[in-house]
PDB file of N, CA and C in Angstrom:
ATOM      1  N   UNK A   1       0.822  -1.186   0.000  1.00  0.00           N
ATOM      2  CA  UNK A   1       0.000   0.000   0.000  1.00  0.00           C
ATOM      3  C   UNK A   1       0.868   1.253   0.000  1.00  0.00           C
ATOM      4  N   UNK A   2       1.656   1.281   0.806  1.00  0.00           N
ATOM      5  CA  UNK A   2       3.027   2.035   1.171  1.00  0.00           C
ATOM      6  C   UNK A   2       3.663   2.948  -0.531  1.00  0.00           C
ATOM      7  N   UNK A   3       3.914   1.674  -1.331  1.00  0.00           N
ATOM      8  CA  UNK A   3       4.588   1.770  -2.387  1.00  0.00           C
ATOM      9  C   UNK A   3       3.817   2.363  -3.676  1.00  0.00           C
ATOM     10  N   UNK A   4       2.236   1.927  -3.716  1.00  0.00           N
ATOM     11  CA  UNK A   4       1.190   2.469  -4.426  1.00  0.00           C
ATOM     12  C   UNK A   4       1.495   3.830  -4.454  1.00  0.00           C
ATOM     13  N   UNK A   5       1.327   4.823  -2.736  1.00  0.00           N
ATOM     14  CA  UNK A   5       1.446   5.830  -2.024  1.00  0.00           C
ATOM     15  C   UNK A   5       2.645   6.715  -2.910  1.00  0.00           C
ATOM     16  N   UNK A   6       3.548   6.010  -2.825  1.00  0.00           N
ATOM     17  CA  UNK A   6       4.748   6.759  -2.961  1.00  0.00           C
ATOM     18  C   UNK A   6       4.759   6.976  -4.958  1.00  0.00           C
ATOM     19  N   UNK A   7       4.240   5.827  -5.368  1.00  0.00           N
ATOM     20  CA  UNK A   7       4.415   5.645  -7.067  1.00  0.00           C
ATOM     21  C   UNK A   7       3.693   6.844  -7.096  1.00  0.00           C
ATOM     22  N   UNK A   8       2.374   6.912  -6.860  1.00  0.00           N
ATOM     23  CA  UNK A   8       1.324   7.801  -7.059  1.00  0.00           C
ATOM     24  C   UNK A   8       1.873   9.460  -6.596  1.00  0.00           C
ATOM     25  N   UNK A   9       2.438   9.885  -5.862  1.00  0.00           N
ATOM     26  CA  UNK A   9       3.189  10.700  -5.250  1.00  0.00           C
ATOM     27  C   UNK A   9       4.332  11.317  -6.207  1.00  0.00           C
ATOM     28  N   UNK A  10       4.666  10.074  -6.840  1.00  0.00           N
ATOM     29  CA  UNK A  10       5.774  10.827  -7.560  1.00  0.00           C
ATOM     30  C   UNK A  10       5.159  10.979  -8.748  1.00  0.00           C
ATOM     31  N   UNK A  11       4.498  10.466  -9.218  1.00  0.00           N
ATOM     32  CA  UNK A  11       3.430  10.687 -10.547  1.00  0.00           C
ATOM     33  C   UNK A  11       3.059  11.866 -10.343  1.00  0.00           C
ATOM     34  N   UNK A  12       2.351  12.444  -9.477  1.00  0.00           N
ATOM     35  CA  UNK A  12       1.997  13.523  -9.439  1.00  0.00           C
ATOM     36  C   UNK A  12       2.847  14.908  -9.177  1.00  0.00           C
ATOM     37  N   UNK A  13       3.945  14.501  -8.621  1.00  0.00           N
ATOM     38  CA  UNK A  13       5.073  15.294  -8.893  1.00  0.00           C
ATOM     39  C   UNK A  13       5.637  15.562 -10.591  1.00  0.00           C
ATOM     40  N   UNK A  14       5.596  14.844 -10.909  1.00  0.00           N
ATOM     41  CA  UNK A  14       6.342  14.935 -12.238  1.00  0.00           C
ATOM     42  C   UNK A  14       5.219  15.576 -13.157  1.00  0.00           C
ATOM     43  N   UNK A  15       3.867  15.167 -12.905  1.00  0.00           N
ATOM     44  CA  UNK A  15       3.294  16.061 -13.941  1.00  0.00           C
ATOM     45  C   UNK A  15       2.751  17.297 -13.814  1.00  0.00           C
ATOM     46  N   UNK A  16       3.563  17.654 -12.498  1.00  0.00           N
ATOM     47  CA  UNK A  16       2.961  19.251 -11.770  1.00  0.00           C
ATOM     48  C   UNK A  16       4.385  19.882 -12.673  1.00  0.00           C
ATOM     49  N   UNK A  17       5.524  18.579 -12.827  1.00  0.00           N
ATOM     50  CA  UNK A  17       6.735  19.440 -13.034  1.00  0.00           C
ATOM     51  C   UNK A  17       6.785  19.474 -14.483  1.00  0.00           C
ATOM     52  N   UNK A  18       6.263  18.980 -14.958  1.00  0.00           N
ATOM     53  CA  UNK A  18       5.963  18.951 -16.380  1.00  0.00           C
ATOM     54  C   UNK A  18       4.544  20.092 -17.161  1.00  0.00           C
ATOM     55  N   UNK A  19       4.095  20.338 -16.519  1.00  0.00           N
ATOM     56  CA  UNK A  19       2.719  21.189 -16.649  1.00  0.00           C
ATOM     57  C   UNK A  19       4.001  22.753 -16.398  1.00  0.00           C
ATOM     58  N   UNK A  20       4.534  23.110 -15.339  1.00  0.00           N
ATOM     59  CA  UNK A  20       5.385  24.275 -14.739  1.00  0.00           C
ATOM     60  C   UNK A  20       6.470  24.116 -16.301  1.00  0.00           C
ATOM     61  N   UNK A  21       6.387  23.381 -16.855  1.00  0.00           N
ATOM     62  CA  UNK A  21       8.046  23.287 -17.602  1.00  0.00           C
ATOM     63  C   UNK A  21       7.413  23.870 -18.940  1.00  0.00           C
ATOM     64  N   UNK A  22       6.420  23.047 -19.107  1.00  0.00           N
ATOM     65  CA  UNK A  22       5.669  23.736 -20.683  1.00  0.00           C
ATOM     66  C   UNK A  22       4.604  25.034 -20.596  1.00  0.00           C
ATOM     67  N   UNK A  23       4.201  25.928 -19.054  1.00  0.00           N
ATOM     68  CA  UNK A  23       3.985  26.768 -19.447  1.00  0.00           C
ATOM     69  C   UNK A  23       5.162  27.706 -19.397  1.00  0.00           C
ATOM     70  N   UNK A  24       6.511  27.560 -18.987  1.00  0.00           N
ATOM     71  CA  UNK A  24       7.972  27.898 -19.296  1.00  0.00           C
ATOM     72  C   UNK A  24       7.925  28.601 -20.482  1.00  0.00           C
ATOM     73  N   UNK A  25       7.836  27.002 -21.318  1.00  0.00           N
ATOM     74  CA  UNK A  25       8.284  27.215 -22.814  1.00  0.00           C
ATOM     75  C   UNK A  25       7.851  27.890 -23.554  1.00  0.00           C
ATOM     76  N   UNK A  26       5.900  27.867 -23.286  1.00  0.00           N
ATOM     77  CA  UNK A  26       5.409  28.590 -23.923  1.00  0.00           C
ATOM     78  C   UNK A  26       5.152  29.939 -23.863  1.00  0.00           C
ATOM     79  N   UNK A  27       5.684  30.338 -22.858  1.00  0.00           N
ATOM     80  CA  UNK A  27       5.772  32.092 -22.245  1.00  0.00           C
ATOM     81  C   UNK A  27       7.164  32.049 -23.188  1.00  0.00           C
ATOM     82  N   UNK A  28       8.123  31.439 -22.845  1.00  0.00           N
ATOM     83  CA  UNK A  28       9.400  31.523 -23.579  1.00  0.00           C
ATOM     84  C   UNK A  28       9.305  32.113 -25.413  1.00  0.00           C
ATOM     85  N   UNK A  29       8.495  30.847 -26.205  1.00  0.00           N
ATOM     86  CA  UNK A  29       7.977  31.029 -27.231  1.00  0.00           C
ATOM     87  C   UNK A  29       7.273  31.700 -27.666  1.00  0.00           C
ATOM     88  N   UNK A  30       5.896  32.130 -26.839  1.00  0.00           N
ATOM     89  CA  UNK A  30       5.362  32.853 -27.226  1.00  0.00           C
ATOM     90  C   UNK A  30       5.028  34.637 -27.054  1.00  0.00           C
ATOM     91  N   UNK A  31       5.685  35.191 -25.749  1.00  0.00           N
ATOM     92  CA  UNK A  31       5.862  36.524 -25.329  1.00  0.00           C
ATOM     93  C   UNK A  31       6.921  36.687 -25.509  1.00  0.00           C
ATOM     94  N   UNK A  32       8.281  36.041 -24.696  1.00  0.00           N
ATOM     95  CA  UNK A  32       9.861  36.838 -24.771  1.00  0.00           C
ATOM     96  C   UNK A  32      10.148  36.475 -25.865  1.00  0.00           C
ATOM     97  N   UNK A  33      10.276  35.372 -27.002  1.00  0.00           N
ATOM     98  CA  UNK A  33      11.351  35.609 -28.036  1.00  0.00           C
ATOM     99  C   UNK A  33      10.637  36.552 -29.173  1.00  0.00           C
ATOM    100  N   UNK A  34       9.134  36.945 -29.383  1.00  0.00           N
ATOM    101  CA  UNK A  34       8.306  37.598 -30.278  1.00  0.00           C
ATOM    102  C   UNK A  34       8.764  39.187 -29.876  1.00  0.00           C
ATOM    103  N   UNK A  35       8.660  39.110 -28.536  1.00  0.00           N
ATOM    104  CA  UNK A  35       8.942  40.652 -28.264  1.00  0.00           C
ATOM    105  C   UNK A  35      10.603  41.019 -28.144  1.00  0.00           C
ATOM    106  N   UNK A  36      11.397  40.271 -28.399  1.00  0.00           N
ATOM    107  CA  UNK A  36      12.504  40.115 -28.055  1.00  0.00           C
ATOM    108  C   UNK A  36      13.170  40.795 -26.660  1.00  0.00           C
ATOM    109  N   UNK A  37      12.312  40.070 -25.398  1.00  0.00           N
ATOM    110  CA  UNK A  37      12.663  40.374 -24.116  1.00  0.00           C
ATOM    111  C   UNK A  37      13.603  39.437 -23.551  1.00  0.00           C
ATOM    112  N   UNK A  38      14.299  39.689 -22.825  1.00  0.00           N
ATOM    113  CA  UNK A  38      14.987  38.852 -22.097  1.00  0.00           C
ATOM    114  C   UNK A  38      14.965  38.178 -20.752  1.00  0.00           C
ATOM    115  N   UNK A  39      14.471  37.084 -20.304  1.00  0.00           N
ATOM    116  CA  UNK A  39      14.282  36.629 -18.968  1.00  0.00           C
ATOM    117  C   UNK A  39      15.151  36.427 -17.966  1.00  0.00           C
ATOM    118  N   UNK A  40      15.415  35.742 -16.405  1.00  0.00           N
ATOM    119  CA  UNK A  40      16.328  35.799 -15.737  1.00  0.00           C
ATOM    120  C   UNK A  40      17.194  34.602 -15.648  1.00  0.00           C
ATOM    121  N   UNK A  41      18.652  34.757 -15.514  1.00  0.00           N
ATOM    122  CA  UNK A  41      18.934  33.119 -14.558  1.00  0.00           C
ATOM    123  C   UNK A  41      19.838  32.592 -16.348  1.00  0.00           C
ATOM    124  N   UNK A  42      19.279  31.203 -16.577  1.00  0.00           N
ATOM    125  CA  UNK A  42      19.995  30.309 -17.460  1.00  0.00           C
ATOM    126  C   UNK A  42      19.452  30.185 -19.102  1.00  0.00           C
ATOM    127  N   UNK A  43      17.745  30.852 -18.707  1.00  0.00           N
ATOM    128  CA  UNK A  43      17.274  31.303 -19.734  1.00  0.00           C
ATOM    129  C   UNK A  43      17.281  32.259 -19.978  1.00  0.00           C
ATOM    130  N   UNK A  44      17.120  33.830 -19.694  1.00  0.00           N
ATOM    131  CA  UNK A  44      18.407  34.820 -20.000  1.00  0.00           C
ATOM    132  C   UNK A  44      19.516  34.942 -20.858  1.00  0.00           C
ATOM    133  N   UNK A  45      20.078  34.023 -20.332  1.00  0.00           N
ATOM    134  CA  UNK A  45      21.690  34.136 -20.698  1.00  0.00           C
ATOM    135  C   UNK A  45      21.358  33.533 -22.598  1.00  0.00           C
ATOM    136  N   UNK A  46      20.786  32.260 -22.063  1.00  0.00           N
ATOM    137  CA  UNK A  46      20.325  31.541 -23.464  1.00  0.00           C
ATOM    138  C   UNK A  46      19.852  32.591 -25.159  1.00  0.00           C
ATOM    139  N   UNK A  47      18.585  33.089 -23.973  1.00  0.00           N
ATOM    140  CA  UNK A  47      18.178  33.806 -25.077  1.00  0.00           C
ATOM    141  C   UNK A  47      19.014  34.990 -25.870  1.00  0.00           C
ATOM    142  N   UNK A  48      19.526  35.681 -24.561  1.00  0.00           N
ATOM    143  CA  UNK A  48      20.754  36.452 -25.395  1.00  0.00           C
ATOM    144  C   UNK A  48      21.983  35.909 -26.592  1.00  0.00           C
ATOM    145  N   UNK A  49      22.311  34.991 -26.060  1.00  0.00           N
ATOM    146  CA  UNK A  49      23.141  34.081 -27.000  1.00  0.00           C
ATOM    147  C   UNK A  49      22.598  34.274 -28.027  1.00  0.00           C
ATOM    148  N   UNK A  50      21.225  33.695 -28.003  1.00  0.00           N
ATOM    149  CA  UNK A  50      20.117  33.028 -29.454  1.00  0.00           C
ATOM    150  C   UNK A  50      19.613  34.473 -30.027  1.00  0.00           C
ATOM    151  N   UNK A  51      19.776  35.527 -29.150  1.00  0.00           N
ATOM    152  CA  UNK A  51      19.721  37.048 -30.258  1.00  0.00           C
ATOM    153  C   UNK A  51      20.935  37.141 -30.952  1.00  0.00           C
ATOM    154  N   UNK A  52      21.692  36.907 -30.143  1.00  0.00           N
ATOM    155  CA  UNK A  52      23.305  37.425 -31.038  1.00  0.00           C
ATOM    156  C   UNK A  52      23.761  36.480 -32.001  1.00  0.00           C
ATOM    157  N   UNK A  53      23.373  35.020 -31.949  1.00  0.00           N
ATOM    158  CA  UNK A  53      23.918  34.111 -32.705  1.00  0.00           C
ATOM    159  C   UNK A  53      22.537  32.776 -33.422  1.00  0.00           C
ATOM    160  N   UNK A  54      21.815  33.634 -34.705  1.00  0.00           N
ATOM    161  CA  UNK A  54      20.575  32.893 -34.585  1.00  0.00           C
ATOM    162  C   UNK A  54      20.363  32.110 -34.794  1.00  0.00           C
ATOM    163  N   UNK A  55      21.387  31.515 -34.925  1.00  0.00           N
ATOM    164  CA  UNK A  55      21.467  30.490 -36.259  1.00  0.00           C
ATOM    165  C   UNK A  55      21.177  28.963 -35.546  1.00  0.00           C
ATOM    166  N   UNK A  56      22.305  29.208 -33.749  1.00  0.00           N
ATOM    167  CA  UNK A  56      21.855  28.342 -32.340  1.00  0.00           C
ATOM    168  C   UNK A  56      20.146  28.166 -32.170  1.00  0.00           C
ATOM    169  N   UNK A  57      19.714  26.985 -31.991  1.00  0.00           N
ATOM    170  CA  UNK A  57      18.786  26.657 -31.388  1.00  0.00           C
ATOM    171  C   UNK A  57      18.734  26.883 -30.283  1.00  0.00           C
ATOM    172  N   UNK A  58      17.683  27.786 -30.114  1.00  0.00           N
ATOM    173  CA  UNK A  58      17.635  28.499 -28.318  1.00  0.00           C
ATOM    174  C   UNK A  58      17.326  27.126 -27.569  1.00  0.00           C
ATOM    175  N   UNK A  59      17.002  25.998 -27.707  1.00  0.00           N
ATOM    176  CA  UNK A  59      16.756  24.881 -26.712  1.00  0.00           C
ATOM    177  C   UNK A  59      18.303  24.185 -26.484  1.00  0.00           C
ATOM    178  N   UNK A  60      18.957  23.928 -27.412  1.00  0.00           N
ATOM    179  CA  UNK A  60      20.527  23.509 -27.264  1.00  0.00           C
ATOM    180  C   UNK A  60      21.174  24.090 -26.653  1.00  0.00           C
ATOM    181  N   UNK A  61      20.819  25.803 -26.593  1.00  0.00           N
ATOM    182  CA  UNK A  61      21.704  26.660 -25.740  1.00  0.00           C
ATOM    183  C   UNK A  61      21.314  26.413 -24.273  1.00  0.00           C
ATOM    184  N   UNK A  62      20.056  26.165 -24.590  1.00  0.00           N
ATOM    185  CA  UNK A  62      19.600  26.027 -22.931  1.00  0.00           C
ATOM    186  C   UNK A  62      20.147  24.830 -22.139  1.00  0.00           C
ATOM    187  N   UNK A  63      20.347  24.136 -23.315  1.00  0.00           N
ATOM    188  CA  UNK A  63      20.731  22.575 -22.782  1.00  0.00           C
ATOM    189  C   UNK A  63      22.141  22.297 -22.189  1.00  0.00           C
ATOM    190  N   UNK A  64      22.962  23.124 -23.312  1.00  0.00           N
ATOM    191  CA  UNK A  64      24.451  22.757 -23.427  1.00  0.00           C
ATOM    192  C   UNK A  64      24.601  23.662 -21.797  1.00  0.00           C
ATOM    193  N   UNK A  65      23.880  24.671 -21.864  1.00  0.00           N
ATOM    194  CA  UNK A  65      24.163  25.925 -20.313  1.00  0.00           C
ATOM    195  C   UNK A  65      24.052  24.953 -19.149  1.00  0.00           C
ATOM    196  N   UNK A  66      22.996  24.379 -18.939  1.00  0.00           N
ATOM    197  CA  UNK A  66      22.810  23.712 -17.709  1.00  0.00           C
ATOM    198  C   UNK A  66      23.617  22.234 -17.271  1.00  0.00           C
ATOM    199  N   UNK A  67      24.166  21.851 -18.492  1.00  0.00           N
ATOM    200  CA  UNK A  67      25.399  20.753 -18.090  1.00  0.00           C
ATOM    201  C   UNK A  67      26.302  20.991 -16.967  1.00  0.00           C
ATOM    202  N   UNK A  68      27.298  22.114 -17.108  1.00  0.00           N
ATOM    203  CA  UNK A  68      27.826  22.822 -15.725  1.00  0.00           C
ATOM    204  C   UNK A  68      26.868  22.910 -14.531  1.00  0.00           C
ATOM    205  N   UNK A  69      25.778  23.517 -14.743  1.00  0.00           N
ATOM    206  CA  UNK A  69      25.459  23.857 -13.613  1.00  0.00           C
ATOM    207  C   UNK A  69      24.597  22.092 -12.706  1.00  0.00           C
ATOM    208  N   UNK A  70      24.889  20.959 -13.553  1.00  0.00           N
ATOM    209  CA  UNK A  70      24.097  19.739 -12.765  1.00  0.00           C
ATOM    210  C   UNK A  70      25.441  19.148 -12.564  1.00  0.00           C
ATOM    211  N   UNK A  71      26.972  19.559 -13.268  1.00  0.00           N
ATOM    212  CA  UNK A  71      27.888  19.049 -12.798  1.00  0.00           C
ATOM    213  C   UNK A  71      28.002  19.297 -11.148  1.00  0.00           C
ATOM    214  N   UNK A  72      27.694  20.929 -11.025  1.00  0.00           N
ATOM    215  CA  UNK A  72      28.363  21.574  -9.709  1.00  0.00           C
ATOM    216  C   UNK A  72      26.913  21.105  -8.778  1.00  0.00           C
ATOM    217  N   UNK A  73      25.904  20.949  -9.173  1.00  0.00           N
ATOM    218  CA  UNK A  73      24.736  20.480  -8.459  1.00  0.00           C
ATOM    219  C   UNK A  73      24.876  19.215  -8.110  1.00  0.00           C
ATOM    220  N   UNK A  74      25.722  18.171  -8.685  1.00  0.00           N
ATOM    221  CA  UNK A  74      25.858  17.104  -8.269  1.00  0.00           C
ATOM    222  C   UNK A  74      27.390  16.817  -7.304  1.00  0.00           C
ATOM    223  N   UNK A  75      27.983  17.522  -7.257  1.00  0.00           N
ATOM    224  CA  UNK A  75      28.924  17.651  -6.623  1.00  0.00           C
ATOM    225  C   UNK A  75      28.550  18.315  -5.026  1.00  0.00           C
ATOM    226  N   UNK A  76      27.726  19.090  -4.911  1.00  0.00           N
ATOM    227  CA  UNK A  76      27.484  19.564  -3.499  1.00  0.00           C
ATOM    228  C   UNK A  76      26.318  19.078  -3.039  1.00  0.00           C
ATOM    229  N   UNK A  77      25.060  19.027  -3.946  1.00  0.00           N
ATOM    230  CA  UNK A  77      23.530  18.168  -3.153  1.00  0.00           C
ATOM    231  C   UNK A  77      23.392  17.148  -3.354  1.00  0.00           C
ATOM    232  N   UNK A  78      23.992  16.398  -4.819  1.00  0.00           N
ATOM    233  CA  UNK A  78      24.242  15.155  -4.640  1.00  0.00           C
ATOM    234  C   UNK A  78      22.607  14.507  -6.014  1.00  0.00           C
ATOM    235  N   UNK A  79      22.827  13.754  -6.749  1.00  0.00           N
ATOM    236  CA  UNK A  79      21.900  12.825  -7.502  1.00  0.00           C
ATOM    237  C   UNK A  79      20.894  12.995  -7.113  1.00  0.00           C
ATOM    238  N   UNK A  80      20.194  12.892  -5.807  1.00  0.00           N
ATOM    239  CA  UNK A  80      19.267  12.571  -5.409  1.00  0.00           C
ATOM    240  C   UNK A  80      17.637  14.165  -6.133  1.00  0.00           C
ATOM    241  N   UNK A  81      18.903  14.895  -5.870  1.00  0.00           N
ATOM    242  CA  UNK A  81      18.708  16.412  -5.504  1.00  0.00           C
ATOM    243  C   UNK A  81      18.286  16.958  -7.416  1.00  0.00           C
ATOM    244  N   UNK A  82      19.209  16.404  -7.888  1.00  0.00           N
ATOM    245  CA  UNK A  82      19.119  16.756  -9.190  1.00  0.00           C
ATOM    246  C   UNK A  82      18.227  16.443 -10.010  1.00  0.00           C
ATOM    247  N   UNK A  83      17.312  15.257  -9.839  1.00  0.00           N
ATOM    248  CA  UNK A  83      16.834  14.383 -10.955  1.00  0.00           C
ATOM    249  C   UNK A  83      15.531  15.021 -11.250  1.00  0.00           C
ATOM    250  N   UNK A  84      14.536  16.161 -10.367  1.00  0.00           N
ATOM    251  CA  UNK A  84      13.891  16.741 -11.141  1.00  0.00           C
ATOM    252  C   UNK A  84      14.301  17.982 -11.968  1.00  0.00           C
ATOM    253  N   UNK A  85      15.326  18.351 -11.180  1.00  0.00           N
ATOM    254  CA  UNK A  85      15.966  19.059 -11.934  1.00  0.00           C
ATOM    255  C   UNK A  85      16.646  18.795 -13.148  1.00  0.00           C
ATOM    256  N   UNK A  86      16.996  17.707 -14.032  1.00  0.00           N
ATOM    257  CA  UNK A  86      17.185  17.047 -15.032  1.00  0.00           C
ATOM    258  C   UNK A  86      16.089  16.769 -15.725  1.00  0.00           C
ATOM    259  N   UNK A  87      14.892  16.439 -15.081  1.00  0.00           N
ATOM    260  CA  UNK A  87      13.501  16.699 -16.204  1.00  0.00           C
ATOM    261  C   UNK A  87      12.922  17.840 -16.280  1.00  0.00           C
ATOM    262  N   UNK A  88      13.200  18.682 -15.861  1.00  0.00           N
ATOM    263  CA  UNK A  88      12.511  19.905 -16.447  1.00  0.00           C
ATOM    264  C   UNK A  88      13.483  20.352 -17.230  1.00  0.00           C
ATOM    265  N   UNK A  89      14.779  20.660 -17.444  1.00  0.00           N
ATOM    266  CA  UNK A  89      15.376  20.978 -18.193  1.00  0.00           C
ATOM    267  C   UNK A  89      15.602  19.914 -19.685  1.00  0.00           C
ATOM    268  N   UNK A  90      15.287  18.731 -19.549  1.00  0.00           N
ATOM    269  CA  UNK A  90      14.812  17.755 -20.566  1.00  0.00           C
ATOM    270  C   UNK A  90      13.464  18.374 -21.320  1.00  0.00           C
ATOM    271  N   UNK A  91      12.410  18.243 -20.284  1.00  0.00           N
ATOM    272  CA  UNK A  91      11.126  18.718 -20.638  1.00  0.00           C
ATOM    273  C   UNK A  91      11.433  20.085 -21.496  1.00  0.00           C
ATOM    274  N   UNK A  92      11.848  21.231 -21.107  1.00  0.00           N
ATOM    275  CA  UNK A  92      11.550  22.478 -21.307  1.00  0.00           C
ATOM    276  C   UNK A  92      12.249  22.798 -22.679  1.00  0.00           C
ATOM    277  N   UNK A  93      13.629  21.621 -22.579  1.00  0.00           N
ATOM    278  CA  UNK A  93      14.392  21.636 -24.491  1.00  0.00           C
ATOM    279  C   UNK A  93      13.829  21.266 -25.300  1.00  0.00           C
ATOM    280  N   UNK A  94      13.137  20.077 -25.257  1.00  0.00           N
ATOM    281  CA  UNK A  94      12.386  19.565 -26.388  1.00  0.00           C
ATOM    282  C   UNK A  94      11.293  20.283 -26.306  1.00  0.00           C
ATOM    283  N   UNK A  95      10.467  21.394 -25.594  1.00  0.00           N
ATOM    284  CA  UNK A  95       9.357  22.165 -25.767  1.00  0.00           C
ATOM    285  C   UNK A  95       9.852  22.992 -26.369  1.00  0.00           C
ATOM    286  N   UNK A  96      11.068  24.214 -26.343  1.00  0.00           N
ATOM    287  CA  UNK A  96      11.471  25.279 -27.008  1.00  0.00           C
ATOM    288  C   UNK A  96      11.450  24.842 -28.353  1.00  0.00           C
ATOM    289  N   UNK A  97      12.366  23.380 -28.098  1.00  0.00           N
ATOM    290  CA  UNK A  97      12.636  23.394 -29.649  1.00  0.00           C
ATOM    291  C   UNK A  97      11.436  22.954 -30.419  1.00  0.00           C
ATOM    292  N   UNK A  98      10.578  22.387 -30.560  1.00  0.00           N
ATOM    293  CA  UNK A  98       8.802  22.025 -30.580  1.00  0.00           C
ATOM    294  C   UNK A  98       8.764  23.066 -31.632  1.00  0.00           C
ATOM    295  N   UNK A  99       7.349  23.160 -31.757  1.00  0.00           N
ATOM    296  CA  UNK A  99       6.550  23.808 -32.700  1.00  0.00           C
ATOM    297  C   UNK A  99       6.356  24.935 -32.439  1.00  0.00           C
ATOM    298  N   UNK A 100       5.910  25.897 -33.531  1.00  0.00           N
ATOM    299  CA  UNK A 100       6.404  27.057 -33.113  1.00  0.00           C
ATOM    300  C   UNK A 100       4.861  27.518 -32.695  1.00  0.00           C
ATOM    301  N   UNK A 101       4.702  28.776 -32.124  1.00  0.00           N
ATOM    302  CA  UNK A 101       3.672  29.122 -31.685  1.00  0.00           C
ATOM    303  C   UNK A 101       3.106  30.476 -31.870  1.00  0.00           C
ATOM    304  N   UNK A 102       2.234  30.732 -32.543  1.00  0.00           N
ATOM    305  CA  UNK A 102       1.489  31.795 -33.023  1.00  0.00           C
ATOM    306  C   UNK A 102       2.177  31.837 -34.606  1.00  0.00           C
ATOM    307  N   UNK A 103       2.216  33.149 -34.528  1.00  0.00           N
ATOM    308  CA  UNK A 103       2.745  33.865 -36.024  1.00  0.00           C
ATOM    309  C   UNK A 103       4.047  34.509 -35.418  1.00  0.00           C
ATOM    310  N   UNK A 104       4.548  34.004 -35.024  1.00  0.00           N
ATOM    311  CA  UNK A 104       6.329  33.650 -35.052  1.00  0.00           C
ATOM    312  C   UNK A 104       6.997  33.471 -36.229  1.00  0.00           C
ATOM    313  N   UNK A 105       8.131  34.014 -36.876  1.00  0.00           N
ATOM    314  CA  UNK A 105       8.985  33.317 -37.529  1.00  0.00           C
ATOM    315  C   UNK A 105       9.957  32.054 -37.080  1.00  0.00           C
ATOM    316  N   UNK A 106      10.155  30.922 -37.642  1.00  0.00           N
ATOM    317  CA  UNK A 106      10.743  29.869 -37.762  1.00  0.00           C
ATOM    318  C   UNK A 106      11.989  30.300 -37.440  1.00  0.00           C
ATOM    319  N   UNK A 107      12.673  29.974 -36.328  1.00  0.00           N
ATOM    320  CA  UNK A 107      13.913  29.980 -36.385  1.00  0.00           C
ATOM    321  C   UNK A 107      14.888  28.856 -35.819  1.00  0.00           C
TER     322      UNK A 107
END
């Protein structure tokens, strides 16, 4: 019963963290890169890149950025600590890079 508890628990974790990751993307996609604003933190940095260099897939940038930062995350909190933090940043690359949304240009 115990184990039901806990499956179910984490199920519902993951698709709270998955629901938080794709309305991310789609604020990402659909307000900051149209208006060309810039957000805070690792997506920030990303998107600036992906203004200056367009040719980068803003989801690769996002991707290749956060490698360092789950190196140094796994070095001080440890695996345990990281692994939703490894699906939302899974989740949120393959959403950027996804379909595009509204009347956006393709990039």
């Amino acid at each position: 019963m115990k184990y039901i508890k806990t499956v179910r628990t984490v199920c519902f974790n993951l698709l709270l963290i998955f629901s938080g990751s794709l309305l991310c993307a789609v604020a990402v996609k659909g307000i900051i890169i149209p208006k060309q604003f810039l957000a805070g933190g690792v997506t920030g940095l990303s998107l600036l890149i992906h203004y200056v260099l367009p040719g980068l897939p803003l989801g690769l940038i996002y991707f290749i950025l956060n490698i360092p930062l789950f190196g140094i995350g796994w070095l001080f909190v440890g695996i345990r600590k990281i692994d939703p933090e490894a699906f939302v940043v899974v989740t949120e690359t393959l959403e950027v890079m996804g379909k595009r949304i509204g009347n956006q240009p393709h990039w």
